[in-house]
C-alpha atoms as a PDB file:
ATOM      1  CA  UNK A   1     171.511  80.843 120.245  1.00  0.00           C
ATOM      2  CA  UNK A   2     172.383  83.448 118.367  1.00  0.00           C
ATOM      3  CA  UNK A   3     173.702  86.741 120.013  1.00  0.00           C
ATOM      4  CA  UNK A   4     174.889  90.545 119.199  1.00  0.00           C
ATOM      5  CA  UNK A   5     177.675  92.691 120.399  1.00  0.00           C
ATOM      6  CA  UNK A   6     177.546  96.375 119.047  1.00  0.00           C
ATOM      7  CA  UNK A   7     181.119  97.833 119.648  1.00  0.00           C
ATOM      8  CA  UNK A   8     180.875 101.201 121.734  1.00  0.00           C
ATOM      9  CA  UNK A   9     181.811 103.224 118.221  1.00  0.00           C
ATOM     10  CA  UNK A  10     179.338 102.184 116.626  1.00  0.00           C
ATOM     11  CA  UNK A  11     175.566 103.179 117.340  1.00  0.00           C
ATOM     12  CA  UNK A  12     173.427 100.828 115.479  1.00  0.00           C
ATOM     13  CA  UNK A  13     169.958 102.325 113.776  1.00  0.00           C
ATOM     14  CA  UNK A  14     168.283  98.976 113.522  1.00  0.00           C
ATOM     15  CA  UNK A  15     166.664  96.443 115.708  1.00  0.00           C
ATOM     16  CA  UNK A  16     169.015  93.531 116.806  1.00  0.00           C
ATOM     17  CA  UNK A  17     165.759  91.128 116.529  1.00  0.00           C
ATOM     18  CA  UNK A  18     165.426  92.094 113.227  1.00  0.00           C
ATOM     19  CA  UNK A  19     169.485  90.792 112.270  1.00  0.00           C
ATOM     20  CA  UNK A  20     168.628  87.720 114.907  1.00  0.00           C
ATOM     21  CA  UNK A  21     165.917  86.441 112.894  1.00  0.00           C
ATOM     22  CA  UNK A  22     168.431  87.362 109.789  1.00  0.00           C
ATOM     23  CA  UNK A  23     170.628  84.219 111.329  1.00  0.00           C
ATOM     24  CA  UNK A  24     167.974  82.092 112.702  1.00  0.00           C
ATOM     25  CA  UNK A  25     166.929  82.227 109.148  1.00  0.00           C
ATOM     26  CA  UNK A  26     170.361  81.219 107.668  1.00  0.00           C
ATOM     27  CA  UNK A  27     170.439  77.916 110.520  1.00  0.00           C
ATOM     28  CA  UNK A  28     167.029  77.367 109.757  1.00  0.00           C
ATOM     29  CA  UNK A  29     167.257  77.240 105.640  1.00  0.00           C
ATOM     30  CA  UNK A  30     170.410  74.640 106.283  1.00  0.00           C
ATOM     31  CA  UNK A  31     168.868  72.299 109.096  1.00  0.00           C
ATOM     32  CA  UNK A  32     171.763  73.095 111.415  1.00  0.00           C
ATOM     33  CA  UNK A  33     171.378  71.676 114.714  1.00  0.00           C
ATOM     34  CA  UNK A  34     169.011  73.922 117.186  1.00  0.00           C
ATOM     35  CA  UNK A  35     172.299  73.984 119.870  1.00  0.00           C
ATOM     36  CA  UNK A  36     174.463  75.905 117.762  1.00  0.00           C
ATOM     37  CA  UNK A  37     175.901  78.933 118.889  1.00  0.00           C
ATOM     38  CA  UNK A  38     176.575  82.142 116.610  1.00  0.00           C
ATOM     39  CA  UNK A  39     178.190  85.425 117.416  1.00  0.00           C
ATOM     40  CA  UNK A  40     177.367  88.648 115.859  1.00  0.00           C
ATOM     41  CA  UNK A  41     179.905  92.241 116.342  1.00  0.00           C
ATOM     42  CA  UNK A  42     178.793  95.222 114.918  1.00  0.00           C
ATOM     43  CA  UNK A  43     181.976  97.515 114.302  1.00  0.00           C
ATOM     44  CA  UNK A  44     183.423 100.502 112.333  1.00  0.00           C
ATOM     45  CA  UNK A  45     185.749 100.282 109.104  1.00  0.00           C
ATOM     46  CA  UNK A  46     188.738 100.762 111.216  1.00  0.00           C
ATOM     47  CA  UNK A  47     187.787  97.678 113.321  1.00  0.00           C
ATOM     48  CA  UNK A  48     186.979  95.531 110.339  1.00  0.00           C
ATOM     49  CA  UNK A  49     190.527  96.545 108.553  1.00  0.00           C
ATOM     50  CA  UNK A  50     192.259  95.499 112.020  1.00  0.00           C
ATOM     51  CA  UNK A  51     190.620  92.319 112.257  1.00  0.00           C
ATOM     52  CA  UNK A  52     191.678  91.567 108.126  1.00  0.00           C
ATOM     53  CA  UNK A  53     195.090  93.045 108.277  1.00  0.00           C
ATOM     54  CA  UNK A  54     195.797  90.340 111.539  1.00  0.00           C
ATOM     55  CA  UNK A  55     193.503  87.537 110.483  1.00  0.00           C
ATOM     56  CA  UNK A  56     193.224  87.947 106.158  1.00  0.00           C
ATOM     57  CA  UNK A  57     196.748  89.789 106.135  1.00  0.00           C
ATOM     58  CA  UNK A  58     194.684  92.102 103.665  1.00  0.00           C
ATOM     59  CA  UNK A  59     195.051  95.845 105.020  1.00  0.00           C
ATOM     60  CA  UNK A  60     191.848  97.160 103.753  1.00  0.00           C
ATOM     61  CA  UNK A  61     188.677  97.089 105.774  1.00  0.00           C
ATOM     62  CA  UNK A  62     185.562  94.877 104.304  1.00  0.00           C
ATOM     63  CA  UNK A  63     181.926  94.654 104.961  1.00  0.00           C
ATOM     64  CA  UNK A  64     181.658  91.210 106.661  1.00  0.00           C
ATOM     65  CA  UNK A  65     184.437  88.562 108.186  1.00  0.00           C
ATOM     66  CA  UNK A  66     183.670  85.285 109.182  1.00  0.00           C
ATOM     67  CA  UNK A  67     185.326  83.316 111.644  1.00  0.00           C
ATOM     68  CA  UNK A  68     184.476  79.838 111.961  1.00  0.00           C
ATOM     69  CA  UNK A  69     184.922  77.826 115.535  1.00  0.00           C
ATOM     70  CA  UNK A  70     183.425  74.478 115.031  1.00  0.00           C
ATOM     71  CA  UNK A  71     184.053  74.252 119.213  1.00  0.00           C
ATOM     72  CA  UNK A  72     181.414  72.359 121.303  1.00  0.00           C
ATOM     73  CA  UNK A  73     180.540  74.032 125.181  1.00  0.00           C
ATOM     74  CA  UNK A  74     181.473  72.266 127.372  1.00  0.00           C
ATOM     75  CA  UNK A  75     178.745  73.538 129.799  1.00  0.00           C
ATOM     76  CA  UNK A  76     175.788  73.432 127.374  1.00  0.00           C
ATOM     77  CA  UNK A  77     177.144  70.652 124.628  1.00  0.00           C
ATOM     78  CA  UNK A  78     175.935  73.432 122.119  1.00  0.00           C
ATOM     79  CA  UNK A  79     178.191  73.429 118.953  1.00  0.00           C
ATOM     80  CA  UNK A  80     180.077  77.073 118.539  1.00  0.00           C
ATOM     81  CA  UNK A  81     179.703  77.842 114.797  1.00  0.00           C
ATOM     82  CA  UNK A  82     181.861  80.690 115.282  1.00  0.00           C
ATOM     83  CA  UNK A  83     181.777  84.928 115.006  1.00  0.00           C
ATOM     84  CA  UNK A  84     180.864  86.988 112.129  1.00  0.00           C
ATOM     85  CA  UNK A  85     181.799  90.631 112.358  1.00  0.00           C
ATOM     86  CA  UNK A  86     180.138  93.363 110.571  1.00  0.00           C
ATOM     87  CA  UNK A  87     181.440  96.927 109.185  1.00  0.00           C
ATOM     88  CA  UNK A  88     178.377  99.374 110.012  1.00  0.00           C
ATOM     89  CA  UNK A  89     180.128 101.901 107.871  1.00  0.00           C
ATOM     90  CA  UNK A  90     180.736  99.645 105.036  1.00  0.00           C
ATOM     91  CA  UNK A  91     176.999  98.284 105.314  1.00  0.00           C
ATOM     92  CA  UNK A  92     175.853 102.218 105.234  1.00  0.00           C
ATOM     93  CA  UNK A  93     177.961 102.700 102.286  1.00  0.00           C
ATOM     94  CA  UNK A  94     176.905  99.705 100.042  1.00  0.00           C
ATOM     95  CA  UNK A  95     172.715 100.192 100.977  1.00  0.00           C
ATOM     96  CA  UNK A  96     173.201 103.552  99.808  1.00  0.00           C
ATOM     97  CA  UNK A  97     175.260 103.537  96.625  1.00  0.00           C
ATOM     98  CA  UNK A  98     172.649 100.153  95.994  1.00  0.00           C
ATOM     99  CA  UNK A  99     169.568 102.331  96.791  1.00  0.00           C
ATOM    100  CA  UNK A 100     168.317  99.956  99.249  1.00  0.00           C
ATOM    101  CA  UNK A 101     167.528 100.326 103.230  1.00  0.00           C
ATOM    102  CA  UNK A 102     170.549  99.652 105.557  1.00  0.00           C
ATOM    103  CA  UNK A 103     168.624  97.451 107.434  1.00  0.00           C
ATOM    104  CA  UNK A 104     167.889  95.046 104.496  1.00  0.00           C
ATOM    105  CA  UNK A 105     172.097  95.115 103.994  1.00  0.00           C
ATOM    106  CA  UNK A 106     172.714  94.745 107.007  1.00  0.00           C
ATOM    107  CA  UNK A 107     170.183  91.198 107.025  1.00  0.00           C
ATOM    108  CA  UNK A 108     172.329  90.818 103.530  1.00  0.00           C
ATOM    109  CA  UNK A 109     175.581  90.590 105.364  1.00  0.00           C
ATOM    110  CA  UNK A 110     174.502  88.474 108.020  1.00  0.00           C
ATOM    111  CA  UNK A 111     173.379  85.793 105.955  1.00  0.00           C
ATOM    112  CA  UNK A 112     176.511  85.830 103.903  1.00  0.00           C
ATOM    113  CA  UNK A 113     178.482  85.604 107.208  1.00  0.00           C
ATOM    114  CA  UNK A 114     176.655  82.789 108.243  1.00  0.00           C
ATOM    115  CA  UNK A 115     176.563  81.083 105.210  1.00  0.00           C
ATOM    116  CA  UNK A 116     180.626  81.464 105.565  1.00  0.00           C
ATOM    117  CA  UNK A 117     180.437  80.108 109.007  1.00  0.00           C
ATOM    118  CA  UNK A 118     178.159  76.533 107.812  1.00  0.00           C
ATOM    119  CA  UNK A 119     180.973  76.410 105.143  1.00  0.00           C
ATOM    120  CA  UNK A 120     179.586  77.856 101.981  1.00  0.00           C
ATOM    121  CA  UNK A 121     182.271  79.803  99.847  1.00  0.00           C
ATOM    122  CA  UNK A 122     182.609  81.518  96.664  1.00  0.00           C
ATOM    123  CA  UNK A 123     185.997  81.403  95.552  1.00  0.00           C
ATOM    124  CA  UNK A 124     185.138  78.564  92.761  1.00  0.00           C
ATOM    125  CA  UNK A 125     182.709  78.863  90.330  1.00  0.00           C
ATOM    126  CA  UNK A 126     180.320  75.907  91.623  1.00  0.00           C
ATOM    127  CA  UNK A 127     180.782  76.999  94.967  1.00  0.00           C
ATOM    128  CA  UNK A 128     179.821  80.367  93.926  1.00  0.00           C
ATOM    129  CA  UNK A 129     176.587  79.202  92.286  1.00  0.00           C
ATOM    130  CA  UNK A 130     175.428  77.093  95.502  1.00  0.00           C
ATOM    131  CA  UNK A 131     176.276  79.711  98.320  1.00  0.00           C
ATOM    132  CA  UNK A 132     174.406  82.522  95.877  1.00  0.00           C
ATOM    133  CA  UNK A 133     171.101  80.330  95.379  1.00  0.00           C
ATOM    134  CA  UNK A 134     171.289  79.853  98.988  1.00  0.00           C
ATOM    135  CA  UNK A 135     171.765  83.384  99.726  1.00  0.00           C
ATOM    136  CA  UNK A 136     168.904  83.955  97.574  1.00  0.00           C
ATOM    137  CA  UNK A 137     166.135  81.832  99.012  1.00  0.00           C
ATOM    138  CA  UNK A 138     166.914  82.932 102.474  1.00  0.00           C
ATOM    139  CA  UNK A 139     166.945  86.437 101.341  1.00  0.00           C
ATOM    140  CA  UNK A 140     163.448  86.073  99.956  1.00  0.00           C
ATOM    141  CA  UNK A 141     162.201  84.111 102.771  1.00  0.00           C
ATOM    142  CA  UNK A 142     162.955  87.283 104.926  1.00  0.00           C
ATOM    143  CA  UNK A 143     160.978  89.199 102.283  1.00  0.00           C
ATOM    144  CA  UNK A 144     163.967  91.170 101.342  1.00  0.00           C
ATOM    145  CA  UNK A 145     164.164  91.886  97.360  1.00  0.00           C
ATOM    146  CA  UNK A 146     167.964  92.214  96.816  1.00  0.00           C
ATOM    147  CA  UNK A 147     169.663  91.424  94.353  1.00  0.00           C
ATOM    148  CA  UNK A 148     173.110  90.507  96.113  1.00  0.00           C
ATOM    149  CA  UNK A 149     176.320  89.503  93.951  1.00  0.00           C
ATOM    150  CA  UNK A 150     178.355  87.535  95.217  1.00  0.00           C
END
């Protein structure tokens, strides 16, 4: 199950169905188990650059930060893939200075973060390659025609 939390901040201008399909998507594309668990926070910049300066030690803010669990409920048995939190300002900035809609960055960010969470990465050149071609398919699958760099 996949669910969103939009920080009180923050009012967000899209549909949360539309960023829930953006994740079933992502879990879909990489056959991960049905009873996984994913968390979604929509915050501001000054959120995100808390969350980096205690987790990254990086004091900046970012668009997206994944944060990987790997824990299994005890209740439910589903397997926690972990929380991936979102800048909306960041997101605003980067669909507009792009010239695309901020809802199709905001589906852009939430496949990178869960990408992140299943393990993909992009600090090494053939990790780069494999997490962007994923990126890519799913991307198109949701009909979205961005051209996203990792």
């Amino acid at each position: 199950m996949v669910t969103i939390q939009v920080k009180r901040s923050v009012h967000l201008p899209v549909e949360k169905s539309i960023l829930l399909r953006a994740a079933q998507m992502t879990l879909d594309f990489t056959n991960t188990t049905k009873n996984s668990d994913v968390s979604i926070v929509v915050g501001n910049d000054a959120f995100l650059q808390r969350l980096n300066l205690k987790y990254r030690n990086v004091d900046s803010t970012t668009d997206v930060l994944s944060f990987p669990s790997g824990e299994i409920d005890p209740d439910t048995q589903a397997y926690y893939l972990g929380d991936i939190v979102i800048s909306l300002t960041r997101a605003q900035e980067q669909s507009s200075s792009e010239g695309h809609a901020l809802v199709d960055e905001l589906q852009l960010l939430v496949v990178h973060g869960t990408l992140h969470l299943l393990g993909y990465d992009h600090m090494e050149t053939a990790d780069k390659v494999k997490m962007q071609a994923a990126q890519d398919v799913i991307l198109q699958k949701l009909g979205l025609k961005l051209t996203s760099i990792l």
